[in-house]
N, C-alpha and C. Protein backbone atom coordinates (compact mmCIF):
# COMPACT_ATOMS: atom_id res chain seq x y z
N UNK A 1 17.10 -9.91 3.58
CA UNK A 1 15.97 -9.05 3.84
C UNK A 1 15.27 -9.53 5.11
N UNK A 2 14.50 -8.61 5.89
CA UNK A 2 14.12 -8.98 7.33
C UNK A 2 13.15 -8.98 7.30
N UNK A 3 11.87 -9.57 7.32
CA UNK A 3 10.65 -9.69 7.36
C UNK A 3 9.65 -8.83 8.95
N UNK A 4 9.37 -8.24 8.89
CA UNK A 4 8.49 -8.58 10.66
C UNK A 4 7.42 -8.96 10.40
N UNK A 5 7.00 -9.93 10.98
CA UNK A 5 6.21 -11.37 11.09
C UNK A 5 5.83 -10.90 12.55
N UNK A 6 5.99 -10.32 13.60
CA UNK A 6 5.87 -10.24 15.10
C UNK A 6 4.38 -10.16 14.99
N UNK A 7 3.55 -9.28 14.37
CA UNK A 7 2.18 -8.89 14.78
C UNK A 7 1.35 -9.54 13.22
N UNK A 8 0.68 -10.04 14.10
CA UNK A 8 -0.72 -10.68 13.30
C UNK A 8 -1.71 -9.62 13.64
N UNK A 9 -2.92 -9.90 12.67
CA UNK A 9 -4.07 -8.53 12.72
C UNK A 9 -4.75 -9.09 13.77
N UNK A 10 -4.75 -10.44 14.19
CA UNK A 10 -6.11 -11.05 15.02
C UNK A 10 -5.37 -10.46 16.05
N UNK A 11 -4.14 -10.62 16.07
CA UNK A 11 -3.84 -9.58 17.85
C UNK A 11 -4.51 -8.30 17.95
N UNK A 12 -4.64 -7.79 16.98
CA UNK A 12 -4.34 -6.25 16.67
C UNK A 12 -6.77 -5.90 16.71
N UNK A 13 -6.99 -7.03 16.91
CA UNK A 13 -8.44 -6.66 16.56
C UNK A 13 -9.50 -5.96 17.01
N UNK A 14 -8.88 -5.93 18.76
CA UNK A 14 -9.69 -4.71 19.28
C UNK A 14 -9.33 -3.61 19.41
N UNK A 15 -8.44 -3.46 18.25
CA UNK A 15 -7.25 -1.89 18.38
C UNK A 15 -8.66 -0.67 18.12
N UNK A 16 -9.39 -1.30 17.36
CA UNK A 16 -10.68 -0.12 16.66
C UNK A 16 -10.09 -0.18 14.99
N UNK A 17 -8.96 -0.92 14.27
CA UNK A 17 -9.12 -0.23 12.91
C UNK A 17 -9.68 -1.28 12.45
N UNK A 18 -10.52 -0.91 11.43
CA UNK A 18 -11.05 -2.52 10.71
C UNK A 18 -10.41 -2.83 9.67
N UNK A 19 -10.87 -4.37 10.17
CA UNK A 19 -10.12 -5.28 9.80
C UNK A 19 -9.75 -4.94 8.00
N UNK A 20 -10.64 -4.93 7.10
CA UNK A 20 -10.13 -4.36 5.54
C UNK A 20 -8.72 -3.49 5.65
N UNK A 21 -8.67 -2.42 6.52
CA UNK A 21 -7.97 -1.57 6.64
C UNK A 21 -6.54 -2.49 6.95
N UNK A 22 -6.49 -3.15 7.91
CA UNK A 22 -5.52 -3.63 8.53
C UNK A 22 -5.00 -4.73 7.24
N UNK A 23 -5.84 -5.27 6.22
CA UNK A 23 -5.97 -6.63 5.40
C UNK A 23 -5.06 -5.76 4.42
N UNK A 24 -5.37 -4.47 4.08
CA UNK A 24 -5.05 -3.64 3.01
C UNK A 24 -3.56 -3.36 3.14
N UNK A 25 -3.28 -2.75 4.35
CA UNK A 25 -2.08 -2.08 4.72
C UNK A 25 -0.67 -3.93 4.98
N UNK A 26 -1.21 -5.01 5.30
CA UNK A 26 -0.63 -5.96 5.63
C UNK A 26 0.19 -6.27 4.02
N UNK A 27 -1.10 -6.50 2.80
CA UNK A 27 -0.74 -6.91 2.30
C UNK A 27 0.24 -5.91 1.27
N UNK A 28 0.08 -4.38 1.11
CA UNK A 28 0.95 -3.49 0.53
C UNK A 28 2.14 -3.89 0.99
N UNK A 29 2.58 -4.02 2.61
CA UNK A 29 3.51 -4.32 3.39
C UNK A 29 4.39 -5.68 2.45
N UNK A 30 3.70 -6.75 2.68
CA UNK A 30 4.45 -7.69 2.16
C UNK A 30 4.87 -7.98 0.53
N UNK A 31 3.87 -6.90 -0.42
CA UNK A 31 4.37 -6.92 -1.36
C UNK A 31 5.09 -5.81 -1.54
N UNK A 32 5.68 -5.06 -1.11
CA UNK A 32 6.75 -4.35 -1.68
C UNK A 32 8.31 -4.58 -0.54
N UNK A 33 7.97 -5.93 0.63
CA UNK A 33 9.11 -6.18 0.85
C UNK A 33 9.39 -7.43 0.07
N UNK A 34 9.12 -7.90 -0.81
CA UNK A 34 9.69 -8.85 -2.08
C UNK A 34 10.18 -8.31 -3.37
N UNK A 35 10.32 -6.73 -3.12
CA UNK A 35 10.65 -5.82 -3.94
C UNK A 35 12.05 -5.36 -3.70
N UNK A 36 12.40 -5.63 -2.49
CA UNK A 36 14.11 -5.23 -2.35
C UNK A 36 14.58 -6.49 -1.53
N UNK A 37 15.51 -5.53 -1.27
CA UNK A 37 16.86 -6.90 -1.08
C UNK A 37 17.37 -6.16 0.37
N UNK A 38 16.52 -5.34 1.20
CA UNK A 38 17.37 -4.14 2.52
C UNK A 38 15.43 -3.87 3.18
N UNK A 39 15.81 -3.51 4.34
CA UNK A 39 15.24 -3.24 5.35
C UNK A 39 14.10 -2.07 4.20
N UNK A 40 12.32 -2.10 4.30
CA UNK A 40 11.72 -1.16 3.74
C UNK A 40 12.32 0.18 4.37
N UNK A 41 12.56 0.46 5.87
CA UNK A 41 12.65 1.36 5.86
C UNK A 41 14.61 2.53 4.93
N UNK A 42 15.48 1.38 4.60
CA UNK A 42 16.36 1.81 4.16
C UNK A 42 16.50 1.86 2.42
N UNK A 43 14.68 1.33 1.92
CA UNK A 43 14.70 0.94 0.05
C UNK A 43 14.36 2.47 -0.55
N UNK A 44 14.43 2.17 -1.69
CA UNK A 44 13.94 3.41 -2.24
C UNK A 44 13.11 3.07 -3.58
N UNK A 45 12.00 3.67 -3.43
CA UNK A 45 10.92 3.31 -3.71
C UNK A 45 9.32 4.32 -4.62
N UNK A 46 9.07 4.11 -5.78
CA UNK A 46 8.63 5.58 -6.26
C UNK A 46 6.80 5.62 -5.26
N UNK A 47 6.78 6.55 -4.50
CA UNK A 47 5.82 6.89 -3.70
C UNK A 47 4.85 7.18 -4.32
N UNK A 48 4.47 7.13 -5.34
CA UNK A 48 3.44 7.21 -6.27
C UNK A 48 2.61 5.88 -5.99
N UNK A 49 3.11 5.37 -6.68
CA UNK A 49 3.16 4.14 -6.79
C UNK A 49 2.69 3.28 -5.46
N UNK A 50 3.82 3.88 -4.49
CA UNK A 50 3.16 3.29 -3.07
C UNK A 50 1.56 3.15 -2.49
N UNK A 51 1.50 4.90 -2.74
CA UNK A 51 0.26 5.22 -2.54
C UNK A 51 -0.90 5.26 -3.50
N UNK A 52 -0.67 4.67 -4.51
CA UNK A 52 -2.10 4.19 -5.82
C UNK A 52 -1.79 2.57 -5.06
N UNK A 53 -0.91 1.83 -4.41
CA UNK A 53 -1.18 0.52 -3.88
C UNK A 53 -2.11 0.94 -2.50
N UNK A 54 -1.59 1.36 -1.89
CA UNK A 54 -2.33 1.42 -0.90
C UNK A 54 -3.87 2.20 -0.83
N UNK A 55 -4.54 3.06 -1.71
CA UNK A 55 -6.10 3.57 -1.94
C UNK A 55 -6.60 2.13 -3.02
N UNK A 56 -5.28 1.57 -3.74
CA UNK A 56 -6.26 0.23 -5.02
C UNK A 56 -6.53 -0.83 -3.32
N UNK A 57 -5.82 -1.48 -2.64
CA UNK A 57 -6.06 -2.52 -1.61
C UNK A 57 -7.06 -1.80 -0.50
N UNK A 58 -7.32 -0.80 -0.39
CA UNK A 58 -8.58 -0.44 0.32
C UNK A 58 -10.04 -0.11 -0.42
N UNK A 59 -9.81 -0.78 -1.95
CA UNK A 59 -10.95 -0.67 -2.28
C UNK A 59 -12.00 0.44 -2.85
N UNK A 60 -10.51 1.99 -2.86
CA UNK A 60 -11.48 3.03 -2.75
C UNK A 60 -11.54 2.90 -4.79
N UNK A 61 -12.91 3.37 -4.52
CA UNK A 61 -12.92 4.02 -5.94
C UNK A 61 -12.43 4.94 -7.02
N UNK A 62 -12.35 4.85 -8.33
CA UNK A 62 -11.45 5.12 -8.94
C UNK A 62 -11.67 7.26 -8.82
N UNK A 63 -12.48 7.11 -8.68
CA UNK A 63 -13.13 8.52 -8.48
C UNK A 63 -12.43 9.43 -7.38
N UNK A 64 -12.45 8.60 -6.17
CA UNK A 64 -12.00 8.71 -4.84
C UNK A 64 -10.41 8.77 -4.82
N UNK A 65 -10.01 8.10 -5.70
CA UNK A 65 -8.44 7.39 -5.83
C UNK A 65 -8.38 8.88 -6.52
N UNK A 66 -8.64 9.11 -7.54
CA UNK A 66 -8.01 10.56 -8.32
C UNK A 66 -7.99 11.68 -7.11
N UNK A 67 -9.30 11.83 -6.89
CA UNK A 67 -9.04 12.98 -5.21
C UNK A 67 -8.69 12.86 -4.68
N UNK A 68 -7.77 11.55 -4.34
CA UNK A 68 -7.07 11.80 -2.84
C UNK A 68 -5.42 11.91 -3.46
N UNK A 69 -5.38 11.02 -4.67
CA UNK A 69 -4.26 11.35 -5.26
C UNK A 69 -4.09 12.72 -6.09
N UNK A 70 -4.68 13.00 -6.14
CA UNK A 70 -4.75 14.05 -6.75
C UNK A 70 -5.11 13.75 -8.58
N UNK A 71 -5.49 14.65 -9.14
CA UNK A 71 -5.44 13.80 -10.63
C UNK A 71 -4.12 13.56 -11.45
N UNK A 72 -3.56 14.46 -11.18
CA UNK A 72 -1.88 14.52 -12.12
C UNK A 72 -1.05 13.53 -11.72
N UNK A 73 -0.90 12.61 -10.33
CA UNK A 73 -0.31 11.68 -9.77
C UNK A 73 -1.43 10.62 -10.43
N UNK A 74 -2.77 10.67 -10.56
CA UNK A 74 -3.64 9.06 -10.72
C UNK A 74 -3.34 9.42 -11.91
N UNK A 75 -3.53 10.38 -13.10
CA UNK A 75 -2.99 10.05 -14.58
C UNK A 75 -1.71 9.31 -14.79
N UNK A 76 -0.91 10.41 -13.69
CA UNK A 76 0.83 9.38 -14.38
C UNK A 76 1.01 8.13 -13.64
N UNK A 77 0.67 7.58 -12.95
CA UNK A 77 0.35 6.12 -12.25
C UNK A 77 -0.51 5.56 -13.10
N UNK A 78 -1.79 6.02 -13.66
CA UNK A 78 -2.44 5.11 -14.42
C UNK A 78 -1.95 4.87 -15.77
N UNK A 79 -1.07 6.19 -16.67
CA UNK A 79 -0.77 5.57 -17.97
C UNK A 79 0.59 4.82 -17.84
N UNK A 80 1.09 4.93 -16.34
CA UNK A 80 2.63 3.93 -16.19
C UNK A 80 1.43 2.17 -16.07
N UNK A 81 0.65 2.31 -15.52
CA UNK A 81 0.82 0.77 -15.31
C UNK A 81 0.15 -0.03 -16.19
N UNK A 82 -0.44 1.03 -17.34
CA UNK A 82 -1.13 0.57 -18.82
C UNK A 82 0.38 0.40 -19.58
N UNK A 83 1.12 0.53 -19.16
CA UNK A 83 2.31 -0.18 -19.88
C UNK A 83 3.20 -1.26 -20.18
């Protein structure tokens, strides 16, 4: 498995995104490449899932998380991971 390690956020700091944002998206990154065994962009992966990681590591609220996921995706994500 290939890691990219090239860019740190402190490079990345006067890009304009803040820093949470960048903290959020880093760490989704590295936990779901300890999830395969091939390049993220060649895994396969349930996108649900992706994206309830990525609105839970930015902190948004659970309220917020149903609207952006919609509710029928935050129900079946939430009674999968009560399992």
């Amino acid at each position: 498995m290939r890691t990219n390690t090239s860019f740190q956020a402190s490079k990345l700091s006067d890009s304009g995104i803040p820093a949470s944002v960048m903290n959020a998206l880093l760490s989704v990154r590295k936990e779901w490449e300890v999830t395969g065994q091939t390049s993220l962009l060649h895994c396969e992966c349930p996108v649900g899932l992706l994206l309830f990681d990525i609105v839970t590591k930015l902190d948004i609220s659970a309220e917020e998380q149903r609207y952006l996921l919609g509710s029928v995706l935050f129900d079946e994500v939430t009674e999968f991971l009560q399992k």
